[in-house]
N, C-alpha and C. Protein backbone atom coordinates (compact mmCIF):
# COMPACT_ATOMS: atom_id res chain seq x y z
N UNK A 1 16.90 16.12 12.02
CA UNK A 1 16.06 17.29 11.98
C UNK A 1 14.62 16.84 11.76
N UNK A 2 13.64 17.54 12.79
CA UNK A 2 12.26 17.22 12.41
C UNK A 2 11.79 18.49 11.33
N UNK A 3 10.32 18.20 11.05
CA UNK A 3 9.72 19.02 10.14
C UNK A 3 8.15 18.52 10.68
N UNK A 4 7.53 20.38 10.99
CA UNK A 4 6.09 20.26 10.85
C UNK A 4 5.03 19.92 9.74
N UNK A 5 3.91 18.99 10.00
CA UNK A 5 3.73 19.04 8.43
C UNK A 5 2.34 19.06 9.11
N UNK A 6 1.16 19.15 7.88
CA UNK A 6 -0.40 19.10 7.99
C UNK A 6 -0.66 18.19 7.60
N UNK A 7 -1.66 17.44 8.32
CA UNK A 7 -2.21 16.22 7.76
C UNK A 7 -4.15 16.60 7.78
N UNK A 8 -5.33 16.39 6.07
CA UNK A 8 -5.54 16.76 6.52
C UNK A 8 -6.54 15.38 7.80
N UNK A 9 -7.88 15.31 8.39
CA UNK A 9 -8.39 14.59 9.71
C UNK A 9 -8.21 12.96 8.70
N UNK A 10 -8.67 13.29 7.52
CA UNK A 10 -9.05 11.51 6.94
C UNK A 10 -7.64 10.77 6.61
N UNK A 11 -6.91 11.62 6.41
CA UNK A 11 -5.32 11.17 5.87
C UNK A 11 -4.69 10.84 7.25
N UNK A 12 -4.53 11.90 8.22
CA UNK A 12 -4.08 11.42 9.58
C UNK A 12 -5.22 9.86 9.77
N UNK A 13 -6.25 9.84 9.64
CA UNK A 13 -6.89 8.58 10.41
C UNK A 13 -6.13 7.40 9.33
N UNK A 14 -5.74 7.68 8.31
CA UNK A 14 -5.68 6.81 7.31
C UNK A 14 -3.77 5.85 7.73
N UNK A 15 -3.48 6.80 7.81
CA UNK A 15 -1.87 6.64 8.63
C UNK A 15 -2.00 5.83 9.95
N UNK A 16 -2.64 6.35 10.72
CA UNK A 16 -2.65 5.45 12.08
C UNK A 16 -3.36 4.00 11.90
N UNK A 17 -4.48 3.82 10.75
CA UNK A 17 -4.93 2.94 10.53
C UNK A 17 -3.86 1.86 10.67
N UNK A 18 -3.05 2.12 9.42
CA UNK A 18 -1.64 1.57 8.91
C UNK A 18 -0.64 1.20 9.50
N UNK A 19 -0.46 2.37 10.66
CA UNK A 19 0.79 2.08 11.19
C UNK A 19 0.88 0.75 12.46
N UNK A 20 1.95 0.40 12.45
CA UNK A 20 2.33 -0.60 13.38
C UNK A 20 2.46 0.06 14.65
N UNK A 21 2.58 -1.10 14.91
CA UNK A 21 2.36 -1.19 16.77
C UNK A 21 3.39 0.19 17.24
N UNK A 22 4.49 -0.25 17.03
CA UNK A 22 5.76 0.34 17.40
C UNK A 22 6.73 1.64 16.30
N UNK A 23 5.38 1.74 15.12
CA UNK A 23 6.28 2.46 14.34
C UNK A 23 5.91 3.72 14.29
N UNK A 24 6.47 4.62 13.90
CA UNK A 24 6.45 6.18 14.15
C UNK A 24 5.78 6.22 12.72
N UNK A 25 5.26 7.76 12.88
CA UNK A 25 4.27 8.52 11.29
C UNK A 25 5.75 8.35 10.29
N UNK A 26 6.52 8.85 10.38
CA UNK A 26 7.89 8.95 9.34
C UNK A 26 7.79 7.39 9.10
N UNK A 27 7.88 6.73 9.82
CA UNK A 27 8.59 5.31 9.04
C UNK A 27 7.34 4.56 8.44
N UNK A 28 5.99 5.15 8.71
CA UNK A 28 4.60 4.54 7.89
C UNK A 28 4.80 5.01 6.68
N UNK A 29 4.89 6.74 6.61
CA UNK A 29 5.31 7.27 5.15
C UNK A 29 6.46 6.75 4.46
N UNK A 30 8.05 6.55 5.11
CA UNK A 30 8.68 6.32 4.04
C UNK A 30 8.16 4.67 3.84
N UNK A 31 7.51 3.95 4.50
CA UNK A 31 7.58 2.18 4.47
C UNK A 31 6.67 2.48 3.08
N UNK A 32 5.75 3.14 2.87
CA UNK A 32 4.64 3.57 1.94
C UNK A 32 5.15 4.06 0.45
N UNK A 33 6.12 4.64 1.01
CA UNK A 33 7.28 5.27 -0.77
C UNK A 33 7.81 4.98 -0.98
N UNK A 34 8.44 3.76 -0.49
CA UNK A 34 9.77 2.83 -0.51
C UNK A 34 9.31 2.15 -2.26
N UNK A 35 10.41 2.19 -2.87
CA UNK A 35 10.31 1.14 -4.17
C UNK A 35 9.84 -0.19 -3.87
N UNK A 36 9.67 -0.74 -2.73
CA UNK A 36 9.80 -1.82 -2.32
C UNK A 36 8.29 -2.33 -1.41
N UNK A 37 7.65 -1.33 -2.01
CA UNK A 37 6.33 -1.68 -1.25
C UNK A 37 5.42 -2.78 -1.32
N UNK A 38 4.64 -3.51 -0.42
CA UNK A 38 4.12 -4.85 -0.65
C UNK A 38 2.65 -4.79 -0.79
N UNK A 39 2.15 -5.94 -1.80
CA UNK A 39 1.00 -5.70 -1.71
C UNK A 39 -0.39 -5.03 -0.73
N UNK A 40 0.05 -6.27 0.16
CA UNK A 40 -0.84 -5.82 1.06
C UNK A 40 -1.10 -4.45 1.59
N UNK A 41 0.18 -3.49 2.05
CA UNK A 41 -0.09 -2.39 2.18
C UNK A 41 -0.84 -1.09 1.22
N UNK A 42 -0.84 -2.14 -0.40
CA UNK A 42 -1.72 -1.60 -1.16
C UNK A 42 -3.41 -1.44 -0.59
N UNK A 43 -3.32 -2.67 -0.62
CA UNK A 43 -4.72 -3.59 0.25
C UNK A 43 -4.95 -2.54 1.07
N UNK A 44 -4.25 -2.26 2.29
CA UNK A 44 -4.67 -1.61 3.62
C UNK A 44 -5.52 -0.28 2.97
N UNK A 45 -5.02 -0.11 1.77
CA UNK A 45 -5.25 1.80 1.50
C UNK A 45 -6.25 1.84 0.85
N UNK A 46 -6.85 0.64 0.68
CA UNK A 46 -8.05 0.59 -0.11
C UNK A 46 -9.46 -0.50 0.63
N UNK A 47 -10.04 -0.20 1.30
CA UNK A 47 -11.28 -1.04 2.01
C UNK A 47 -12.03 -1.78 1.00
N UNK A 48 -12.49 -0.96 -0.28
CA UNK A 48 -12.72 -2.06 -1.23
C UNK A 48 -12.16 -3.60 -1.76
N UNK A 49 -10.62 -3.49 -1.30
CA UNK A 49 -10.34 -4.64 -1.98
C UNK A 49 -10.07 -5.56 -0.68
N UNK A 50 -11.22 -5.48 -0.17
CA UNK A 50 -10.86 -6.96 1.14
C UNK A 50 -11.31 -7.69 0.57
N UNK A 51 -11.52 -8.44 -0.49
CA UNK A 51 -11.38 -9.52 -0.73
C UNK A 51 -10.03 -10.06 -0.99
N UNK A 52 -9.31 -9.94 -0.24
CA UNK A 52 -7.61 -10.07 -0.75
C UNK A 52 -7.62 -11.40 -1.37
N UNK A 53 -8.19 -12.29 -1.82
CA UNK A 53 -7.88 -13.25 -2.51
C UNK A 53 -8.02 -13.13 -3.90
N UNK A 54 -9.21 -12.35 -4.14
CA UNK A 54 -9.39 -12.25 -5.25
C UNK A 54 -8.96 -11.50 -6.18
N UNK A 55 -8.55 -10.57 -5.41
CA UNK A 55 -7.52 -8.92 -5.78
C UNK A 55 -5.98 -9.74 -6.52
N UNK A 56 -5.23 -10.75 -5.29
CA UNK A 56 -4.59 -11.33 -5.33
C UNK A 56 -4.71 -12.21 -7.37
N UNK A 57 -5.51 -13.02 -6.99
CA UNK A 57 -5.99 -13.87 -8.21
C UNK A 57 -5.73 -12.82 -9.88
N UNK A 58 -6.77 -11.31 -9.39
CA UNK A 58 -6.98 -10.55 -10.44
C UNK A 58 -5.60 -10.23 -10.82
N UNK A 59 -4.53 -9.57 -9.65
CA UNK A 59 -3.29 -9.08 -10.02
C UNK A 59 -2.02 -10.54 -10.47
N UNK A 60 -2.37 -11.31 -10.01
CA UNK A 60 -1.81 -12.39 -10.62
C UNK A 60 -2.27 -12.72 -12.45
N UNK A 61 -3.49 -12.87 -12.45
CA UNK A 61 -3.82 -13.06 -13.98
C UNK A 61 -3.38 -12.12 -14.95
N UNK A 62 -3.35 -10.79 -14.63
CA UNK A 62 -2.99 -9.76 -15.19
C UNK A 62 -1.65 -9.56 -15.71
N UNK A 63 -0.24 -10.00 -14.27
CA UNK A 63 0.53 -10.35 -14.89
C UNK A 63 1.62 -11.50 -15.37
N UNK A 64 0.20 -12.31 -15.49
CA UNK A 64 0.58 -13.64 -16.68
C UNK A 64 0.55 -13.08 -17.76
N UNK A 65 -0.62 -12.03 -18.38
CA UNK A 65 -0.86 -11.64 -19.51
C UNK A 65 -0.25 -11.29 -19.47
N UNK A 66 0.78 -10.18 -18.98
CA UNK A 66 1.61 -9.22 -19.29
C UNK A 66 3.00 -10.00 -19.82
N UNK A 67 3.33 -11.04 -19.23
CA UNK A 67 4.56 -11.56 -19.47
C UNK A 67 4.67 -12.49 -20.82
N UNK A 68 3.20 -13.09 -21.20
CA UNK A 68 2.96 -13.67 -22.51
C UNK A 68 2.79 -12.59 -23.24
N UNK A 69 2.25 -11.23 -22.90
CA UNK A 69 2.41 -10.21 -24.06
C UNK A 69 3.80 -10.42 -24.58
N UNK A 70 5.11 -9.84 -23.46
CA UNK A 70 5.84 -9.52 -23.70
C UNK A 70 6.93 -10.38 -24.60
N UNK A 71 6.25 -11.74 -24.42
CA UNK A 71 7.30 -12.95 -24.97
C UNK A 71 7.03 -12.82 -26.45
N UNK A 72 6.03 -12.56 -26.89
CA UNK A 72 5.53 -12.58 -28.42
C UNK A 72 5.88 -11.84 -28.96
């Protein structure tokens, strides 16, 4: 079963940005809500963080701390 939905112009541009070659709007959204989502597609949703290395670096340091929090 399909379903009509509204997208509104910046959210539709924001989706096609995203989507793959071959993949439909449904499988960008669920690939997007999946528990299982990957960084990078964080990355994509945000233009500020093209520095992906450093984003990378920041979210790495962060959870080192987190895991030496948790050991103590």
């Amino acid at each position: 079963m399909t379903k009509s939905i509204s997208l509104s112009d910046d959210v539709y541009t924001l989706l096609r940005s995203i989507r793959g070659k071959d993949e439909s709007f449904s499988e960008v959204i669920r690939r997007l809500t999946s528990n299982k989502g990957r960084l990078m597609e964080i990355v994509d949703l945000y233009p500020e963080l093209s520095e992906v290395s450093e984003f990378e670096e920041s979210v790495k340091g962060l959870r080192k701390q987190i895991d030496e929090d948790l050991k103590a």
